[in-house]
N, C-alpha and C. Protein backbone atom coordinates (compact mmCIF):
# COMPACT_ATOMS: atom_id res chain seq x y z
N UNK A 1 16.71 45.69 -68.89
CA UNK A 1 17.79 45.87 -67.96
C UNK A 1 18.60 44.58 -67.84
N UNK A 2 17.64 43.62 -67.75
CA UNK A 2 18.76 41.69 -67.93
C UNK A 2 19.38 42.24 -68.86
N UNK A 3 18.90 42.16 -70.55
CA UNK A 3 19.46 42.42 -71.41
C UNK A 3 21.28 42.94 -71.39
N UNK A 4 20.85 44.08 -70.95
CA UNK A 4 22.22 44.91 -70.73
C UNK A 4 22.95 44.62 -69.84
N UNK A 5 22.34 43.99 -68.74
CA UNK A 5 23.33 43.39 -67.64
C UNK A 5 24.38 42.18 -67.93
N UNK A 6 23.35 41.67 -69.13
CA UNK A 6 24.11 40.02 -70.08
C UNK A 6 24.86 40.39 -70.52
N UNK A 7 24.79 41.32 -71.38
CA UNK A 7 25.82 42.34 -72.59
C UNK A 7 26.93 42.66 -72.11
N UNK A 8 26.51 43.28 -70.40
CA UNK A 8 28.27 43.69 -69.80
C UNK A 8 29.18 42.34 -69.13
N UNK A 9 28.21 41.09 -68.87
CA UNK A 9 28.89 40.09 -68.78
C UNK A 9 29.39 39.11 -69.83
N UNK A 10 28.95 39.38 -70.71
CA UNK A 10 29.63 38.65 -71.91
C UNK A 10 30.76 39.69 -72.77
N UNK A 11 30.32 40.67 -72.22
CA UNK A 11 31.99 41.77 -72.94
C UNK A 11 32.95 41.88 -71.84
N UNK A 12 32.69 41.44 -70.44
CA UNK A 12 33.85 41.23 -69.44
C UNK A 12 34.20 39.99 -70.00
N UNK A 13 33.65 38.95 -70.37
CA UNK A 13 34.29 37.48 -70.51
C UNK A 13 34.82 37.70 -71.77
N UNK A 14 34.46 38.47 -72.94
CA UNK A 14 35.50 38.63 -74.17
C UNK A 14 36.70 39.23 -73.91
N UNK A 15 36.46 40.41 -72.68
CA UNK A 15 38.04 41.29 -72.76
C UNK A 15 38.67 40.14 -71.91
N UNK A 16 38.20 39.49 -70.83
CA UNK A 16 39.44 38.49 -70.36
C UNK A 16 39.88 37.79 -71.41
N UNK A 17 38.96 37.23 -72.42
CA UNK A 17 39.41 36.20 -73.30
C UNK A 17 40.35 36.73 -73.81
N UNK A 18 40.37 37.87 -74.36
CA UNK A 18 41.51 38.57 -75.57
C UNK A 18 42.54 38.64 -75.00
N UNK A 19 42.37 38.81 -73.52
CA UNK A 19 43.78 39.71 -72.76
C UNK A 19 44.73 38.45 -72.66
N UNK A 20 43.96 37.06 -72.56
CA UNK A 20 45.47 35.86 -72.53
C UNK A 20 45.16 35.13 -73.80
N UNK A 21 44.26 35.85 -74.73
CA UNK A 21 44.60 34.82 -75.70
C UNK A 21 44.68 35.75 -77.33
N UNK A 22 46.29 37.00 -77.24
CA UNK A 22 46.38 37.47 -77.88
C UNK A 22 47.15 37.18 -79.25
N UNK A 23 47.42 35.54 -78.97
CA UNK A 23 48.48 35.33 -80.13
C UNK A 23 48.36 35.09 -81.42
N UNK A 24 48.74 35.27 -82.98
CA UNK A 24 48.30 34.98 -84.12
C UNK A 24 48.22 33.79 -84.39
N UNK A 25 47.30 33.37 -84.88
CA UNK A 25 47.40 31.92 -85.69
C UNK A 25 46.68 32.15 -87.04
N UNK A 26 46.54 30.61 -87.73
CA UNK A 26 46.28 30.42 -88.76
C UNK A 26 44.75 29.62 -88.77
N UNK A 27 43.71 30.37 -89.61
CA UNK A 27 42.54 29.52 -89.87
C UNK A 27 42.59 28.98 -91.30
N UNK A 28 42.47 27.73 -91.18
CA UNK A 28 41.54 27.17 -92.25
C UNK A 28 40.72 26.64 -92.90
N UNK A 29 39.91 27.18 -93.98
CA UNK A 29 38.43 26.83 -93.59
C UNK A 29 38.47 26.50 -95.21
N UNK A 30 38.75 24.99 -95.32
CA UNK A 30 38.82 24.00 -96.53
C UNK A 30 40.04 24.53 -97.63
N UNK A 31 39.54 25.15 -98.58
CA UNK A 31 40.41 25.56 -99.60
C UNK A 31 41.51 26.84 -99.11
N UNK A 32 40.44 27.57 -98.11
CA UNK A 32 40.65 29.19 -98.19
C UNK A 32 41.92 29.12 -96.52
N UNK A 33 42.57 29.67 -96.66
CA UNK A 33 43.88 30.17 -95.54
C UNK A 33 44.01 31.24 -94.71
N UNK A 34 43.37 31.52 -93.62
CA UNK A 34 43.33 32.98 -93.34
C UNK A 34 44.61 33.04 -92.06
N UNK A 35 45.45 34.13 -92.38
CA UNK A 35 46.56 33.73 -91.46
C UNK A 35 46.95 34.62 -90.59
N UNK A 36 47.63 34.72 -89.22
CA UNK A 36 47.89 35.97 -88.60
C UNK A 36 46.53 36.88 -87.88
N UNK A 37 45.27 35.69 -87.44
CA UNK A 37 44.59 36.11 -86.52
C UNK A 37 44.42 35.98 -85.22
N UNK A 38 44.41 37.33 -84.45
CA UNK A 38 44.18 36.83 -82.60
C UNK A 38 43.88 35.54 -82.52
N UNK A 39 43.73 35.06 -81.35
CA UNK A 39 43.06 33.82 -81.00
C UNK A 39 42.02 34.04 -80.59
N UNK A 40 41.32 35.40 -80.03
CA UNK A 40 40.34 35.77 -79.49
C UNK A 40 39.17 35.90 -80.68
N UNK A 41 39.67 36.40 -81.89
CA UNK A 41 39.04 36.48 -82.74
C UNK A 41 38.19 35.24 -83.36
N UNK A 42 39.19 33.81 -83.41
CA UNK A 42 39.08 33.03 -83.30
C UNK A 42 37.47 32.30 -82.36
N UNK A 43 37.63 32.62 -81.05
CA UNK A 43 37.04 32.10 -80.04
C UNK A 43 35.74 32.82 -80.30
N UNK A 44 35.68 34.07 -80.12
CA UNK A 44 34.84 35.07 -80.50
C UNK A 44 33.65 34.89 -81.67
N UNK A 45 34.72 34.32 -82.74
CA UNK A 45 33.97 33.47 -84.08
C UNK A 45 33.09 32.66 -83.91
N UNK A 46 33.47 32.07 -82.80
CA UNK A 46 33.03 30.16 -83.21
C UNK A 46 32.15 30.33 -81.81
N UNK A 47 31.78 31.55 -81.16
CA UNK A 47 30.65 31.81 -80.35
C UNK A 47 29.48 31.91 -80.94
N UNK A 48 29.83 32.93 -82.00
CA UNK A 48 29.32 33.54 -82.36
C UNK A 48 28.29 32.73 -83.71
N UNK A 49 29.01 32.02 -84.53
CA UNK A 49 28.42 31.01 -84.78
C UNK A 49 27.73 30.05 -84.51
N UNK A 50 28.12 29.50 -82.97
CA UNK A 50 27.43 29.10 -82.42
C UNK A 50 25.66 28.92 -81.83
N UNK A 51 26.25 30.58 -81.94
CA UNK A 51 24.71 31.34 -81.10
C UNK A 51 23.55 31.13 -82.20
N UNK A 52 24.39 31.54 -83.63
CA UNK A 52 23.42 31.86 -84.66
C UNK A 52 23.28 30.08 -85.17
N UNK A 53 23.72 29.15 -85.23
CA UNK A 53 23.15 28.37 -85.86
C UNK A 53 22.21 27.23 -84.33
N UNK A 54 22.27 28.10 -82.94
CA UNK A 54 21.68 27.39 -81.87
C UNK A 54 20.35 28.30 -82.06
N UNK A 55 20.12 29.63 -82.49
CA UNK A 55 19.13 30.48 -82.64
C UNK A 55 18.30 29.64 -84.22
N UNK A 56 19.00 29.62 -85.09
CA UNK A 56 18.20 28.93 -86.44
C UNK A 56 17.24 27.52 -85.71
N UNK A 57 17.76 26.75 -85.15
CA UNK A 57 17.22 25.39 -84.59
C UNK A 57 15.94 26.11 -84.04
N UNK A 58 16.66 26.90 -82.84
CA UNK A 58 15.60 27.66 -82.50
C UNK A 58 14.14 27.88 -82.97
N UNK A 59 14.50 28.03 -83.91
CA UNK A 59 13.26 29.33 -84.55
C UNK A 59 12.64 27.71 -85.41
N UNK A 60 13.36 27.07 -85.90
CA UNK A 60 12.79 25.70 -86.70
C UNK A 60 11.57 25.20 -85.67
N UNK A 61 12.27 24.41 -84.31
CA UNK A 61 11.73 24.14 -83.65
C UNK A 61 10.14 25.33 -83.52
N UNK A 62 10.25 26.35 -83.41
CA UNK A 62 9.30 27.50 -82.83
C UNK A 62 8.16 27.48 -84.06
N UNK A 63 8.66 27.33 -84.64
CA UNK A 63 7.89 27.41 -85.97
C UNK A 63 6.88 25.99 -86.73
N UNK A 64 7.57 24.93 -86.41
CA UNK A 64 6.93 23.65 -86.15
C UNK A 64 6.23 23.42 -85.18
N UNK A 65 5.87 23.78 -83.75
CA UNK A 65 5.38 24.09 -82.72
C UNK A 65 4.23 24.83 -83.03
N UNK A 66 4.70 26.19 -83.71
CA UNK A 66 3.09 27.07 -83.61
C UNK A 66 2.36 26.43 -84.88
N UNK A 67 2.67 25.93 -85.94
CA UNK A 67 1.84 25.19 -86.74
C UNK A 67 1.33 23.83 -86.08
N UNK A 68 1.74 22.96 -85.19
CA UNK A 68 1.11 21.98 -84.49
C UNK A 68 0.03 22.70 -83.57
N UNK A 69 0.45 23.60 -83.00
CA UNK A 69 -0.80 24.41 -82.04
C UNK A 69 -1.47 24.91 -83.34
N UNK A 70 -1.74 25.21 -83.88
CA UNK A 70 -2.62 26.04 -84.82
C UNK A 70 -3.72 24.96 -85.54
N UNK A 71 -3.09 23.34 -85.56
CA UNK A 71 -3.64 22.46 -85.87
C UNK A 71 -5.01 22.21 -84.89
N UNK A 72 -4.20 22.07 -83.37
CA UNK A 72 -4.75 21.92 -82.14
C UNK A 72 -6.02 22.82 -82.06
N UNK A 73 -6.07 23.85 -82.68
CA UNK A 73 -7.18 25.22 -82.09
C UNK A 73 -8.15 24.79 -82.85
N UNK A 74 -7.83 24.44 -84.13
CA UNK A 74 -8.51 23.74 -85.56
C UNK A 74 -9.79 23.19 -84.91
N UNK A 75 -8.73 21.40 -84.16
CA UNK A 75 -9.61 20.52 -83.95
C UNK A 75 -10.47 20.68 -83.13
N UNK A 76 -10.46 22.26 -81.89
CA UNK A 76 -10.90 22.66 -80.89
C UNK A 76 -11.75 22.83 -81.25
N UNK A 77 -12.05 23.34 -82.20
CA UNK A 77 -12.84 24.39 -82.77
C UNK A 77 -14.00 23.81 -83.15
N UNK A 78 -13.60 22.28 -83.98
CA UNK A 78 -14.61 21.93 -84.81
C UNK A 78 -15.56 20.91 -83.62
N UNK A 79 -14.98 20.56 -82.72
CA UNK A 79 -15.04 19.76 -81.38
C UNK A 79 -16.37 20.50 -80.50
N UNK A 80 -16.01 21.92 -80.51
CA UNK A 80 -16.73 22.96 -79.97
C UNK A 80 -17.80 23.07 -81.17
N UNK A 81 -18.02 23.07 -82.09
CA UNK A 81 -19.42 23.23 -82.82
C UNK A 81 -20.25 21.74 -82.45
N UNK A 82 -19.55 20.91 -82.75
CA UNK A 82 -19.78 19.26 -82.78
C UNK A 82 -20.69 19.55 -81.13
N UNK A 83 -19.76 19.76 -80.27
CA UNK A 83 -21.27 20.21 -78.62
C UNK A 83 -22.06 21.20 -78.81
N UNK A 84 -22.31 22.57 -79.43
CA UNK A 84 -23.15 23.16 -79.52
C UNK A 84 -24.01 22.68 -80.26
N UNK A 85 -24.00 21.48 -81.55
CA UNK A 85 -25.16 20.98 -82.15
C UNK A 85 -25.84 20.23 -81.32
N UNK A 86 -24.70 19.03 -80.49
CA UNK A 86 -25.34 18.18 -79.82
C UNK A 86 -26.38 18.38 -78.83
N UNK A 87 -25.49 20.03 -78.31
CA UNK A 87 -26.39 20.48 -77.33
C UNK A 87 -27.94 20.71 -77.84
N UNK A 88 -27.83 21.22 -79.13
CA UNK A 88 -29.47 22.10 -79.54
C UNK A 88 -30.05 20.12 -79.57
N UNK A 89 -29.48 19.22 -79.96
CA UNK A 89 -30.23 18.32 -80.23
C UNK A 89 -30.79 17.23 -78.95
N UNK A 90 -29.94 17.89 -78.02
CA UNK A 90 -30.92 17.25 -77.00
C UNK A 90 -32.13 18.33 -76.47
N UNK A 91 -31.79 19.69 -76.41
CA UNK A 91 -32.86 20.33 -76.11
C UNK A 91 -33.87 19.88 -77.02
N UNK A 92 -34.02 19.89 -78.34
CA UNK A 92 -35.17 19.55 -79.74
C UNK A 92 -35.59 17.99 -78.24
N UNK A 93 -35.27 16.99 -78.63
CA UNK A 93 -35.60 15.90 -77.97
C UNK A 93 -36.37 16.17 -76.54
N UNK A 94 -35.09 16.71 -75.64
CA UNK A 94 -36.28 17.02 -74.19
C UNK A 94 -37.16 17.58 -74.36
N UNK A 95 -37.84 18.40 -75.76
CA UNK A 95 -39.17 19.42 -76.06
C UNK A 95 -39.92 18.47 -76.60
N UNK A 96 -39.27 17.42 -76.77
CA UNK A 96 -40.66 16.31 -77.81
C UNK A 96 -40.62 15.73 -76.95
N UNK A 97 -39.96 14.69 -75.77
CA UNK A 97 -40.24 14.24 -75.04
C UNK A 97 -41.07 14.45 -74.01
N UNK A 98 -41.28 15.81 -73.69
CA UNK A 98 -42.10 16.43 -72.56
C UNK A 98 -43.16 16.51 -73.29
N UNK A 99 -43.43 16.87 -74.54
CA UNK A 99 -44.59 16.80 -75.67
C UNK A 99 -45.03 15.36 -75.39
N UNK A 100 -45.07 14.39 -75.64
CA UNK A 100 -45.20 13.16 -75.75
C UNK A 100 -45.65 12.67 -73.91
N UNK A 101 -44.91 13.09 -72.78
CA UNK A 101 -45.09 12.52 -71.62
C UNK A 101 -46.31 13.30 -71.42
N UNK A 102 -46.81 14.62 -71.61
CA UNK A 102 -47.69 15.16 -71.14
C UNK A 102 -49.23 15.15 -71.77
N UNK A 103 -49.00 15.35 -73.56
CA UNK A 103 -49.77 15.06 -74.20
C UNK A 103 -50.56 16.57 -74.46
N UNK A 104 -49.45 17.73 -74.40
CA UNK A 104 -49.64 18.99 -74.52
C UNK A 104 -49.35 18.94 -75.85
N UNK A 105 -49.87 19.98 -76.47
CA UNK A 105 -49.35 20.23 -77.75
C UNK A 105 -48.18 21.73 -77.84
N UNK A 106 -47.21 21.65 -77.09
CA UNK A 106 -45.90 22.11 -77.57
C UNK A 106 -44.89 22.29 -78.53
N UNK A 107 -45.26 22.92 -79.19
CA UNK A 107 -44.53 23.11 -80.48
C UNK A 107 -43.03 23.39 -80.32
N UNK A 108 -42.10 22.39 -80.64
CA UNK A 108 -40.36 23.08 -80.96
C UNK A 108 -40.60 24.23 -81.32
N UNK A 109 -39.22 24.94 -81.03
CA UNK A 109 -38.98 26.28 -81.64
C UNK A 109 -38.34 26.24 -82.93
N UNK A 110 -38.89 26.94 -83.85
CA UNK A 110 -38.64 26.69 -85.03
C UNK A 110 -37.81 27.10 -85.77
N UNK A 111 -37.16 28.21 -84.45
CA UNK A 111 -35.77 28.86 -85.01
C UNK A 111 -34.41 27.85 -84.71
N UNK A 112 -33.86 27.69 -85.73
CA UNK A 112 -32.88 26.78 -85.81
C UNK A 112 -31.35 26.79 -84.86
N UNK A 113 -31.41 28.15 -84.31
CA UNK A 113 -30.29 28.89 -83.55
C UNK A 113 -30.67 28.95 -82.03
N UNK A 114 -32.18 28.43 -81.91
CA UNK A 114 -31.96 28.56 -80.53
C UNK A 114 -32.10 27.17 -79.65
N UNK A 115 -31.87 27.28 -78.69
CA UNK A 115 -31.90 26.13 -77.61
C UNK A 115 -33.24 25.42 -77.63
């Protein structure tokens, strides 16, 4: 509903534009001569261009961004195994240590996956 609400305010601001700025002129764009266009057409153009080469940046920027986050999840990731080892390796230790303070014979668990 924004959407369409934008749409009818940017086609009220084109019909004012056209309505005082109906006169012909001349574009030229290096070699090439284009002659005998509105001025609105004109204005209209160079919006419009606008939009699309402010949308390209856009998307550059967006796109350099989600590959820096994607880096980020990476290092998360490997950060997050790096504590789950550390973790099993202090449990292994507090099981030999309590082995050793007590003088029980407690065997580690020998499954490699658990705590």
């Amino acid at each position: 509903m924004l959407g369409l609400i934008l749409l009818l305010i940017a086609g009220s601001g084109l019909v004012y534009i056209s309505k005082y700025n109906f006169m012909l002129v001349s574009v030229n764009l290096g070699f090439y001569t284009i002659s005998e266009i509105p001025l609105f057409y004109v204005i209209a153009g160079a919006m419009l261009v606008g939009l699309i080469i402010s949308y390209l940046v856009y998307l550059g920027h967006a796109i350099t961004t989600s590959i820096t986050i994607r880096g980020k999840d990476d290092e998360i990731k490997k950060e997050k195994e790096e504590v789950l080892e550390l973790t099993k390796r202090i449990h292994q230790l507090e099981l030999e240590n309590e082995k050793i303070r007590n003088g029980s014979d407690i065997t580690p668990p020998t499954d490699q996956n658990a705590l």
